[in-house]
C-alpha atoms as a PDB file:
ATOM      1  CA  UNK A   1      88.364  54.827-112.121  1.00  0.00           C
ATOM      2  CA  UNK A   2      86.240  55.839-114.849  1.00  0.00           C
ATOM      3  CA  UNK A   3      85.158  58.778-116.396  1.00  0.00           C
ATOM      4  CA  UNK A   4      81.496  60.740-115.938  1.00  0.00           C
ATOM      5  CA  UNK A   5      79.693  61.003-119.152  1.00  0.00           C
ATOM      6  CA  UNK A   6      78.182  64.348-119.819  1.00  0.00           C
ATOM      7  CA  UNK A   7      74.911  64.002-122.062  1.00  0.00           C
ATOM      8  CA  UNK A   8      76.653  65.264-124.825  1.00  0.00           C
ATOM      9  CA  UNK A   9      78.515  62.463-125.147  1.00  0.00           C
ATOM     10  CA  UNK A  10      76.033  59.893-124.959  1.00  0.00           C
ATOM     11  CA  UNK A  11      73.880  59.500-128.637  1.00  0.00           C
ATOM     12  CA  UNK A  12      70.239  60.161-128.402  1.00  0.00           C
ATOM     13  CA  UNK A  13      67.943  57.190-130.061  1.00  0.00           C
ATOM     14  CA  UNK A  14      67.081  60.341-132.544  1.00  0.00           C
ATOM     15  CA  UNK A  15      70.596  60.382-134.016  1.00  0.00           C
ATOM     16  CA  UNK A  16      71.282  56.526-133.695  1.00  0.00           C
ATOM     17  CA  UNK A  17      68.289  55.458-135.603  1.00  0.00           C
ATOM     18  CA  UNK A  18      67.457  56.489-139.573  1.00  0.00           C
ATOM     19  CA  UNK A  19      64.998  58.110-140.678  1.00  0.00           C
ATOM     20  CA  UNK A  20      62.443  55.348-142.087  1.00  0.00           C
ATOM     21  CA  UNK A  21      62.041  54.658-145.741  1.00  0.00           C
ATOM     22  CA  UNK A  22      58.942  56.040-147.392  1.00  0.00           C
ATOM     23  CA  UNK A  23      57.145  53.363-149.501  1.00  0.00           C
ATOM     24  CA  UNK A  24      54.000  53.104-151.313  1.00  0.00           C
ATOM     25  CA  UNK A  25      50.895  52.356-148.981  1.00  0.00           C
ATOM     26  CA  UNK A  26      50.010  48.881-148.252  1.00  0.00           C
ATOM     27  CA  UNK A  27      47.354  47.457-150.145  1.00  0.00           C
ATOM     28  CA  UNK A  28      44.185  47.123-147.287  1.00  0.00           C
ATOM     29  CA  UNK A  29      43.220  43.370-146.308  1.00  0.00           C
ATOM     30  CA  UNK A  30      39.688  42.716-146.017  1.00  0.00           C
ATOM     31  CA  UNK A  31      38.335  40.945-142.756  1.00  0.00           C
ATOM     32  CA  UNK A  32      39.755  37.243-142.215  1.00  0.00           C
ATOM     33  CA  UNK A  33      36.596  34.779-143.093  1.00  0.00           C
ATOM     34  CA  UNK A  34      36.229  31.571-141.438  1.00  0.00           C
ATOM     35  CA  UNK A  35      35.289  28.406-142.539  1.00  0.00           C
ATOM     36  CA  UNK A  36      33.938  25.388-140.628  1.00  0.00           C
ATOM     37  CA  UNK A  37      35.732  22.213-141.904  1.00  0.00           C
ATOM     38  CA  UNK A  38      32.763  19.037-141.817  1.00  0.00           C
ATOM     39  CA  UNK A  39      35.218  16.235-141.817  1.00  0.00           C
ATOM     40  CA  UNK A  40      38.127  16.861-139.969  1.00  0.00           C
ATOM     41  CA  UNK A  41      38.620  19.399-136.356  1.00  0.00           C
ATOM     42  CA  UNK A  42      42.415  19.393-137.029  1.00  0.00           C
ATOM     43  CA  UNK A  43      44.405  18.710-140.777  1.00  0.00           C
ATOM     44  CA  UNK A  44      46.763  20.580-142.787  1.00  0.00           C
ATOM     45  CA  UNK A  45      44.978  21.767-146.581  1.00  0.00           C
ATOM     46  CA  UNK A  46      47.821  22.024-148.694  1.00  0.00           C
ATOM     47  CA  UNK A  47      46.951  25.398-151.522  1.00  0.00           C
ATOM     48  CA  UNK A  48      47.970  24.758-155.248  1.00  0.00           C
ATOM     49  CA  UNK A  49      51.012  26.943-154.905  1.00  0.00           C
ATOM     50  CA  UNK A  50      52.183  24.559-151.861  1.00  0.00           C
ATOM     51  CA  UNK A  51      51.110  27.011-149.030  1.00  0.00           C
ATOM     52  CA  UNK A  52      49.957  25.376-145.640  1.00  0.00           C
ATOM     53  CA  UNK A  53      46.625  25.719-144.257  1.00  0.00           C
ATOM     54  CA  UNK A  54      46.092  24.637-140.864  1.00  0.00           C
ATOM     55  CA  UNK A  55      42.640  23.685-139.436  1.00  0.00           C
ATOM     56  CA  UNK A  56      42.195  24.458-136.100  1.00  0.00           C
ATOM     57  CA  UNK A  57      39.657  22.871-133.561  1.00  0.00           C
ATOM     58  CA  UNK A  58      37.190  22.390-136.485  1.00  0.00           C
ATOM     59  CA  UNK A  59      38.079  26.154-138.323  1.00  0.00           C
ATOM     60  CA  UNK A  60      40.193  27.764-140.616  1.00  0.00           C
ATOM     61  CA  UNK A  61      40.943  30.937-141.793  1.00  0.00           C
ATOM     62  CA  UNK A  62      41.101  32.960-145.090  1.00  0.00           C
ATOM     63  CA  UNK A  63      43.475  35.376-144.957  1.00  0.00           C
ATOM     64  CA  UNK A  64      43.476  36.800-148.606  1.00  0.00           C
ATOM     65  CA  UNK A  65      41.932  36.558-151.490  1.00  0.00           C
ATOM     66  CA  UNK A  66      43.387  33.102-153.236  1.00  0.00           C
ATOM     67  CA  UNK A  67      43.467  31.350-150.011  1.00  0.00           C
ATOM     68  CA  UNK A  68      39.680  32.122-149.844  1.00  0.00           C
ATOM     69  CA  UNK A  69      39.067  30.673-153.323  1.00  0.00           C
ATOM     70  CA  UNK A  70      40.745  27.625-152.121  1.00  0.00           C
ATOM     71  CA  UNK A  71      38.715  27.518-149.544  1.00  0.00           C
ATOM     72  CA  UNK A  72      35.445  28.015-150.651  1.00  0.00           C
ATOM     73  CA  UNK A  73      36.173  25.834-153.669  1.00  0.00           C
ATOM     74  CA  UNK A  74      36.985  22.963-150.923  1.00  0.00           C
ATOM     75  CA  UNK A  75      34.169  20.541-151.060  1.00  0.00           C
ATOM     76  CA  UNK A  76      34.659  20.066-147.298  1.00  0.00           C
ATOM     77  CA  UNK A  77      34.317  23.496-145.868  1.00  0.00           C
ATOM     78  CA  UNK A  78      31.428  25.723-145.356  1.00  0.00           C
ATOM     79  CA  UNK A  79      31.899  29.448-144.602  1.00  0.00           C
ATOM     80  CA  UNK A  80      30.808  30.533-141.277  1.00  0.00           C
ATOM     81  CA  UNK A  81      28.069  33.421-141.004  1.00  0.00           C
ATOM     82  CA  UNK A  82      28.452  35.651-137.771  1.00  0.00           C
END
């Protein structure tokens, strides 16, 4: 047979868990911009610094500031206006 447990045995999630670190504020990303790719609907750009960039049904993404670069440097892509 076992033993009840009373609530003060159990640990509350409060006392289990740490407190969480404090660290400086995350720099703010600006909006993702698109790009229509006029060659290919589907490929994989490959960045200088070996980072993979998918195109997707005719579209890819910018997610940051040197993977826009890339991107609008690419003589195959054309940024999308909304």
């Amino acid at each position: 047979m076992s033993k009840a447990r009373t609530e003060t045995e159990r640990p509350t999630a409060d006392a289990v868990l740490p407190e969480p670190a404090q660290s400086e504020p995350q720099a703010t990303i600006g909006p993702a911009r698109v790009f229509r790719d006029k060659r290919f609907t589907s490929r994989t750009l490959i960045m200088p610094n070996g980072q993979p960039v998918p195109v997707i049904a005719g579209q890819v993404t910018a997610c940051g500031d040197e993977q826009y670069a890339f991107l609008k440097a690419h003589p195959d892509l054309q940024p999308l206006t909304e």
